[in-house]
Protein backbone atom coordinates (compact mmCIF):
# COMPACT_ATOMS: atom_id res chain seq x y z
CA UNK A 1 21.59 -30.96 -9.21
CA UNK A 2 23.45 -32.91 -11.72
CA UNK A 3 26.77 -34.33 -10.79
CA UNK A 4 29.47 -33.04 -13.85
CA UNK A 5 32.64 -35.22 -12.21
CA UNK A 6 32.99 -37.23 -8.89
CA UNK A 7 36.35 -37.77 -7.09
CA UNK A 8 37.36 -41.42 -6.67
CA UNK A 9 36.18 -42.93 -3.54
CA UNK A 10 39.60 -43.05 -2.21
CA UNK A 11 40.05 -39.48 -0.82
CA UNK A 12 43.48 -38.08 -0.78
CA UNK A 13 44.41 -37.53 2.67
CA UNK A 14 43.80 -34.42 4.47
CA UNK A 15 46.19 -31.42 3.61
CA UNK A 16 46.80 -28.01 6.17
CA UNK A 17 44.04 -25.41 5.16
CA UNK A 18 46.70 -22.88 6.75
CA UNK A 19 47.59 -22.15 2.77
CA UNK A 20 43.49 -21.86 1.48
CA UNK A 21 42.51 -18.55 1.66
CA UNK A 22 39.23 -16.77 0.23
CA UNK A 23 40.00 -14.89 -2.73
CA UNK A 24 37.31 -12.71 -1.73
CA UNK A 25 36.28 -11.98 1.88
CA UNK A 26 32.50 -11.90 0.51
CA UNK A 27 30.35 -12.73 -1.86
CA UNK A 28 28.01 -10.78 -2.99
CA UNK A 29 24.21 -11.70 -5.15
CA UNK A 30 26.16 -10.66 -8.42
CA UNK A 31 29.20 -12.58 -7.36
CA UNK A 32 30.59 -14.51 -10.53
CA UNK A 33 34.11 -15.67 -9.13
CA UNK A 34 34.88 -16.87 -5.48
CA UNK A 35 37.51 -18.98 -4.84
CA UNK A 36 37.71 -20.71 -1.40
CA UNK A 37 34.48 -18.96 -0.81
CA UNK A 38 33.34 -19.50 2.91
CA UNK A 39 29.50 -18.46 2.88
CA UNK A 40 28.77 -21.10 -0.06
CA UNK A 41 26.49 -24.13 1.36
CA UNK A 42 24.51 -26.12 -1.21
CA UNK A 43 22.01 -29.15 -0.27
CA UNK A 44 23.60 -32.33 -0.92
CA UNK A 45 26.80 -31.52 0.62
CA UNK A 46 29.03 -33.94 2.21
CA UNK A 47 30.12 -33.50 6.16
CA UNK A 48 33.87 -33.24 4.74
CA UNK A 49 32.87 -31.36 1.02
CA UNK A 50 34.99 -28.12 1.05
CA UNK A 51 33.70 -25.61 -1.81
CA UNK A 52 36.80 -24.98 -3.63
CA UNK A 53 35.41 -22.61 -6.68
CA UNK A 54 32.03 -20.84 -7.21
CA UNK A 55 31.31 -19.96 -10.76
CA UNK A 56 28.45 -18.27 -12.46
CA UNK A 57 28.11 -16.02 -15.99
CA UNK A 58 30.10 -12.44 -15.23
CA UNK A 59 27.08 -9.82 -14.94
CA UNK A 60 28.15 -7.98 -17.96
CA UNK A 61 26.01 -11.30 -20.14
CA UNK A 62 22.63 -9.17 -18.76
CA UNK A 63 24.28 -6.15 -20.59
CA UNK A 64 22.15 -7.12 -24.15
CA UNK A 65 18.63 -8.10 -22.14
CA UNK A 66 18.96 -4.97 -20.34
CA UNK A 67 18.89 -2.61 -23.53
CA UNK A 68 16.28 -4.96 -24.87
CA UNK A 69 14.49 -4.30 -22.51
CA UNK A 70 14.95 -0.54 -22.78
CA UNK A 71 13.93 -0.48 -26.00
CA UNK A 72 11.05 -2.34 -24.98
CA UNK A 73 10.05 0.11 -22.59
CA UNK A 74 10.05 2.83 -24.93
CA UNK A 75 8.09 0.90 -27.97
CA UNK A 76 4.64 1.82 -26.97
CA UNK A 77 5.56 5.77 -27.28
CA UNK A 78 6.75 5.11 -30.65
CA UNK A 79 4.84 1.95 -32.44
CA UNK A 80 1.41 3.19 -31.27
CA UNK A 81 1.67 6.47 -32.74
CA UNK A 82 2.98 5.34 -35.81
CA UNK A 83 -0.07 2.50 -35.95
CA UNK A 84 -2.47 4.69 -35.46
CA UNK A 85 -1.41 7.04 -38.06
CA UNK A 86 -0.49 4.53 -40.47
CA UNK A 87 -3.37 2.04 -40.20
CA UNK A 88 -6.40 4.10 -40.91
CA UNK A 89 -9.31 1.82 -40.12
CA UNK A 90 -13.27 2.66 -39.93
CA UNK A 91 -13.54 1.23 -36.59
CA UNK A 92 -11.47 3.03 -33.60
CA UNK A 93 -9.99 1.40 -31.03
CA UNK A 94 -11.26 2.29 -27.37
CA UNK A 95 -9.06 3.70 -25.27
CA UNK A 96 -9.52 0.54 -22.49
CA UNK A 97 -8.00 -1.46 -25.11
CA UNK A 98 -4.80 0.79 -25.38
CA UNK A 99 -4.66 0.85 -21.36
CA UNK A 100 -5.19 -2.55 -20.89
CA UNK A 101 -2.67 -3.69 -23.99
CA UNK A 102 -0.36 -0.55 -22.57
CA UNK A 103 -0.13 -2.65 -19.38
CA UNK A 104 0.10 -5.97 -21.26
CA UNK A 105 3.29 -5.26 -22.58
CA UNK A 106 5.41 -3.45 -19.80
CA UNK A 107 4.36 -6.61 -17.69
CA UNK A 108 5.41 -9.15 -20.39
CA UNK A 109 8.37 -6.63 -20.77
CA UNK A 110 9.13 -6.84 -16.96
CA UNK A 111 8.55 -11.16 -17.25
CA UNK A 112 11.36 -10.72 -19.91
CA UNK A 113 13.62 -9.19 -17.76
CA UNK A 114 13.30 -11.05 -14.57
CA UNK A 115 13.25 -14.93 -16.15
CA UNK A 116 16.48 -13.55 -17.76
CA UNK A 117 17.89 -12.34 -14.13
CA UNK A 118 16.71 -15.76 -12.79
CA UNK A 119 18.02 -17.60 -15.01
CA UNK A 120 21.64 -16.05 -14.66
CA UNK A 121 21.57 -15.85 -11.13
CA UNK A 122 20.45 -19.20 -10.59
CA UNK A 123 22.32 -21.05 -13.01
CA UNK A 124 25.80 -21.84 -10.92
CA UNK A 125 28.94 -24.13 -10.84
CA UNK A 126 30.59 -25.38 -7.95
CA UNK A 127 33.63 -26.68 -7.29
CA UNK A 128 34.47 -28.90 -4.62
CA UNK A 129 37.21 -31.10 -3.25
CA UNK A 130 35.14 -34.39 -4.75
CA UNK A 131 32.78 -33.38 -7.50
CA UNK A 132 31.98 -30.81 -10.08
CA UNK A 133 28.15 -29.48 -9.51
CA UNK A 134 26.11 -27.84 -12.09
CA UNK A 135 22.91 -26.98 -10.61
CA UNK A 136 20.42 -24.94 -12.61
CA UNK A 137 17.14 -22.93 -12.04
CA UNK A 138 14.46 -25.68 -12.26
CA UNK A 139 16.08 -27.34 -9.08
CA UNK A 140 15.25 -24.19 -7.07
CA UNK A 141 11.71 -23.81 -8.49
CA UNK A 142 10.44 -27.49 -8.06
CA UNK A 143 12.50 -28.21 -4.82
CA UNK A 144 9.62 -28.62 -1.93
CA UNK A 145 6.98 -29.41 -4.26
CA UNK A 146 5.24 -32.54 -3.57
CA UNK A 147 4.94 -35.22 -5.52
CA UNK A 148 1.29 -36.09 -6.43
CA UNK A 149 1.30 -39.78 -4.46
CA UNK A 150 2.32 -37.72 -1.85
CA UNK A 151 -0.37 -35.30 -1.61
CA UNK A 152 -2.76 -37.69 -2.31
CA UNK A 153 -1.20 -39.79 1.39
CA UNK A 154 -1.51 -36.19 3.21
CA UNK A 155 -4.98 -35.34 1.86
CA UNK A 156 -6.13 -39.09 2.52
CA UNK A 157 -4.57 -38.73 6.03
CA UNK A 158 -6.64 -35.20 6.68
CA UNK A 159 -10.00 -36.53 5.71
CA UNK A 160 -9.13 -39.41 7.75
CA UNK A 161 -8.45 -37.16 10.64
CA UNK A 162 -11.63 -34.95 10.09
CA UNK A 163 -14.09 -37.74 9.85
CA UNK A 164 -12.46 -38.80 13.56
CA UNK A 165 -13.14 -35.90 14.92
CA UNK A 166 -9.65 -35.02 15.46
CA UNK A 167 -8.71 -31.30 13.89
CA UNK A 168 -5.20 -31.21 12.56
């Protein structure tokens, strides 16, 4: 996640929390706001990090994707009439072709709509009492994926293993 601002390394002491209270009680999945939030953890955080602010895009920034993607939905009932009827050609198209292209484009249609969900849900801010985080989609997708000198070690140590006699 990069790192947007970092607090000095001389800390201001320690305040009474008896005046922090959470905006909100709960956040929710669609949550764009929290202030003081209390369920927020992320992975690099310090023993004595306090989230202060959780930001993300308000929902309503799906709003255009989501009629897109209406009008997506309802393209093959109107462009394939109009194709056929318009684009007279001596060879007709089978009808697997239609099915299969049919099916084609309500899953690309769907892949439209969730990378765009993903992208807004997973794209965050936080706020904390040292640093400023933005962390971003690709840190969520790539996080436990080994690096290749690493599989290579673990696949190195299993053949090892096997040719021992050992099972693992």
């Amino acid at each position: 996640m990069p790192v947007l601002f970092e607090a000095p390394s001389q800390a201001p002491k320690k305040t009474s929390k008896k005046g922090r209270q959470a905006v909100y009680p709960f956040s929710t999945p669609f949550t764009a706001y929290v202030m003081n939030p209390k369920d927020i953890r992320f992975e690099t955080q310090g023993t004595d990090e306090e989230v202060i602010l959780f930001l993300r895009q308000h929902i309503i920034v799906l709003i255009p994707p989501f009629i897109l993607g209406i009008i997506f939905f309802f393209m093959p009932f109107i462009l394939f009439p109009m194709l056929v009827r318009f684009l007279q050609s001596p060879i007709e198209i089978p009808s697997g072709y239609v099915v299969v292209g049919t099916i084609f484009w309500y899953v690309a249609t769907f892949g439209y709509l969730l990378t765009t969900f993903l992208h807004w849900h997973f794209n965050i801010f936080i706020v904390t009492n040292h640093r400023i985080i933005a962390s971003e989609l690709p840190n969520f997708v790539f996080e436990k994926v080994p690096r290749p000198s690493e599989v290579v070690h673990v696949i190195s140590d299993l053949t090892e293993n096997r040719k021992k006699g050992r099972n693992v």
